[in-house]
C-alpha atoms as a PDB file:
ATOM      1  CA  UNK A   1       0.000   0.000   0.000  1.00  0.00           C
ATOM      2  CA  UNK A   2       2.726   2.703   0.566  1.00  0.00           C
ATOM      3  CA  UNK A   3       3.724   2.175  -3.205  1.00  0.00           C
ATOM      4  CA  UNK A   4      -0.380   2.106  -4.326  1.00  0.00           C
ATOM      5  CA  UNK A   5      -1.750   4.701  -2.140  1.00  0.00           C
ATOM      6  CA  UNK A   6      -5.150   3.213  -1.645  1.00  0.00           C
ATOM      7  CA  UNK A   7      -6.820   0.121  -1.900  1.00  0.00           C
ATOM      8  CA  UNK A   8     -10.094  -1.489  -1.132  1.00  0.00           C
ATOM      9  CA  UNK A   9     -10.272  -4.403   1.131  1.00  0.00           C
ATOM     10  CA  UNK A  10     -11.149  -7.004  -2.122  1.00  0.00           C
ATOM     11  CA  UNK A  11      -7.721  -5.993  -3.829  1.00  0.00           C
ATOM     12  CA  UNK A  12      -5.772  -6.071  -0.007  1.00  0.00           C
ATOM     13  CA  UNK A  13      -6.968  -9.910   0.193  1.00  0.00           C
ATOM     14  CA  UNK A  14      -6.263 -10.697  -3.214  1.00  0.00           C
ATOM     15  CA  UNK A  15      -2.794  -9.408  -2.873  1.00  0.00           C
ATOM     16  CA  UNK A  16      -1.723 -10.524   0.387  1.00  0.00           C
ATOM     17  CA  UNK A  17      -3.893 -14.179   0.163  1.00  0.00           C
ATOM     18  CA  UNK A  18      -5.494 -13.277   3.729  1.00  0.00           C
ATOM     19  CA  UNK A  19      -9.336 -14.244   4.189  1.00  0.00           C
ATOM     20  CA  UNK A  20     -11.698 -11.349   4.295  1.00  0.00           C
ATOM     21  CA  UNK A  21     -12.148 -12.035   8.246  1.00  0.00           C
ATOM     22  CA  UNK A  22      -8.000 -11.802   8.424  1.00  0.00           C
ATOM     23  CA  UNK A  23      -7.484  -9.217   6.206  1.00  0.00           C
ATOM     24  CA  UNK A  24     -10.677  -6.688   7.885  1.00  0.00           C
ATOM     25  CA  UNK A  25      -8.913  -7.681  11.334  1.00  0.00           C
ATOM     26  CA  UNK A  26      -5.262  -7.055  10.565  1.00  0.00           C
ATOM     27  CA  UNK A  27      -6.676  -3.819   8.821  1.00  0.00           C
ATOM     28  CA  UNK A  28      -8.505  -2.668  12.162  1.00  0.00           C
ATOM     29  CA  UNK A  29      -5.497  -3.078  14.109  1.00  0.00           C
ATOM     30  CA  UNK A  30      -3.631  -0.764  11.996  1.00  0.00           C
ATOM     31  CA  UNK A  31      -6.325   1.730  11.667  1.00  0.00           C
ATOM     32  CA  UNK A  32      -6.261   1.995  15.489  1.00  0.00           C
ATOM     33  CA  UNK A  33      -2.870   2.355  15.421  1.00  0.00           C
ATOM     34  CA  UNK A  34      -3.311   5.112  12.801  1.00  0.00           C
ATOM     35  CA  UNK A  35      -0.888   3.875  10.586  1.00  0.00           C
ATOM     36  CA  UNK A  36      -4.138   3.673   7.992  1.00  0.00           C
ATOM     37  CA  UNK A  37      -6.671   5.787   7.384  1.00  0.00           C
ATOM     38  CA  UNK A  38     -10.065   4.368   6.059  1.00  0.00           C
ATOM     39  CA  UNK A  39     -12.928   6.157   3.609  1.00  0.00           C
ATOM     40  CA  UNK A  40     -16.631   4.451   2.825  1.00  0.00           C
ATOM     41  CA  UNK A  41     -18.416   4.352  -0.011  1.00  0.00           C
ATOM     42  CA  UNK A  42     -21.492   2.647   0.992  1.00  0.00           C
ATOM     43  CA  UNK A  43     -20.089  -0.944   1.559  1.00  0.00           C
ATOM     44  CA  UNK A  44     -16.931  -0.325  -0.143  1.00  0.00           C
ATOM     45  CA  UNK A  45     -13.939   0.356   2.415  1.00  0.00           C
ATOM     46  CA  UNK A  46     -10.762   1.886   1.375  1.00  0.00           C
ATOM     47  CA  UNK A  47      -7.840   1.902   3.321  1.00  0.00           C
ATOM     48  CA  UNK A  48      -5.077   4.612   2.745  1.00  0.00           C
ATOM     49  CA  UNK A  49      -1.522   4.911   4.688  1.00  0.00           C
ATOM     50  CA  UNK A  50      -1.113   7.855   6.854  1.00  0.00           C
ATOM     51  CA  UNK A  51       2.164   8.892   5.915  1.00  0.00           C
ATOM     52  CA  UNK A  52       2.739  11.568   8.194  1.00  0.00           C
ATOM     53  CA  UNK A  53       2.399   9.301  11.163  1.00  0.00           C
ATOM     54  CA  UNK A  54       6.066   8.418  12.449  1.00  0.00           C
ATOM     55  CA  UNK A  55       5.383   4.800  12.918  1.00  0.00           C
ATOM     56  CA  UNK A  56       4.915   4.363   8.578  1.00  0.00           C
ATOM     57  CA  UNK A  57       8.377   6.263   8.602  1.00  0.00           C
ATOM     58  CA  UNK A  58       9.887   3.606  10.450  1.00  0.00           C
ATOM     59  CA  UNK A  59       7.757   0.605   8.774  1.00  0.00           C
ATOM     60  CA  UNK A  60       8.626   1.958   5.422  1.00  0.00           C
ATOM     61  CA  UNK A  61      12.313   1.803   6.193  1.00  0.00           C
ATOM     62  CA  UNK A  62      12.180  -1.802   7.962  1.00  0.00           C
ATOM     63  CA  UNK A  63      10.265  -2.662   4.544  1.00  0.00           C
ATOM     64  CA  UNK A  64      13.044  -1.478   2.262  1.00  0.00           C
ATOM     65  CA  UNK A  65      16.131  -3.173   3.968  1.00  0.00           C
ATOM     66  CA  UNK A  66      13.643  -6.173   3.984  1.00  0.00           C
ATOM     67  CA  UNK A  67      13.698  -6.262   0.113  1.00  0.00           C
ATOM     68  CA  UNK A  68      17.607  -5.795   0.333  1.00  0.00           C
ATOM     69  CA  UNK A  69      17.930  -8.145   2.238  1.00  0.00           C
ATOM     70  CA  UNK A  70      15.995 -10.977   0.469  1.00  0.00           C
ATOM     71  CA  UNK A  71      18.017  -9.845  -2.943  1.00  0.00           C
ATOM     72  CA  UNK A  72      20.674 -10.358  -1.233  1.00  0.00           C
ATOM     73  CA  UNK A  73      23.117 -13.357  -1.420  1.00  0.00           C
ATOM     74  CA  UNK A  74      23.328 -15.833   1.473  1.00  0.00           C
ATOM     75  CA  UNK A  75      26.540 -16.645   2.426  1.00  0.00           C
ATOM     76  CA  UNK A  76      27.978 -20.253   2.284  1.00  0.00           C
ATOM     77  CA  UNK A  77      27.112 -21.209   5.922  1.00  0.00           C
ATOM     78  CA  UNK A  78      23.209 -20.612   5.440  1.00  0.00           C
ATOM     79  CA  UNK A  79      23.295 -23.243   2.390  1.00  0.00           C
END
């Protein structure tokens, strides 16, 4: 989502392969943490990523050396 913006809750599940009942939980949690924001549309819900809130800032950067990380080559001992 910090790369997309917004999404609804259909294209979160089909992304991430979480239920609907997973997905709307795990997306609660962050809500309340206010590391998403949420807008209705009569039964559509779409989440957004508050990026001013400090705790995205430091999600955002363990995300990144995550991905450098998994490009990265293991060395012989973890073979």
């Amino acid at each position: 989502m910090l790369e997309t913006g917004e999404l609804n809750i259909s294209e979160i599940t089909k992304r991430s392969g979480l239920s609907h009942s997973s997905a709307a939980r795990h997306l609660e949690y962050l809500k309340k943490s206010g590391i998403l924001s949420e807008k209705r549309f009569n039964r559509i819900r779409i989440f957004r990523v508050e990026k001013g809130n400090p705790r995205v800032g430091v999600l955002a950067r363990f995300l990144a050396d995550w991905r450098v990380l998994e490009e990265a080559p293991y060395p012989e001992a973890y073979n």
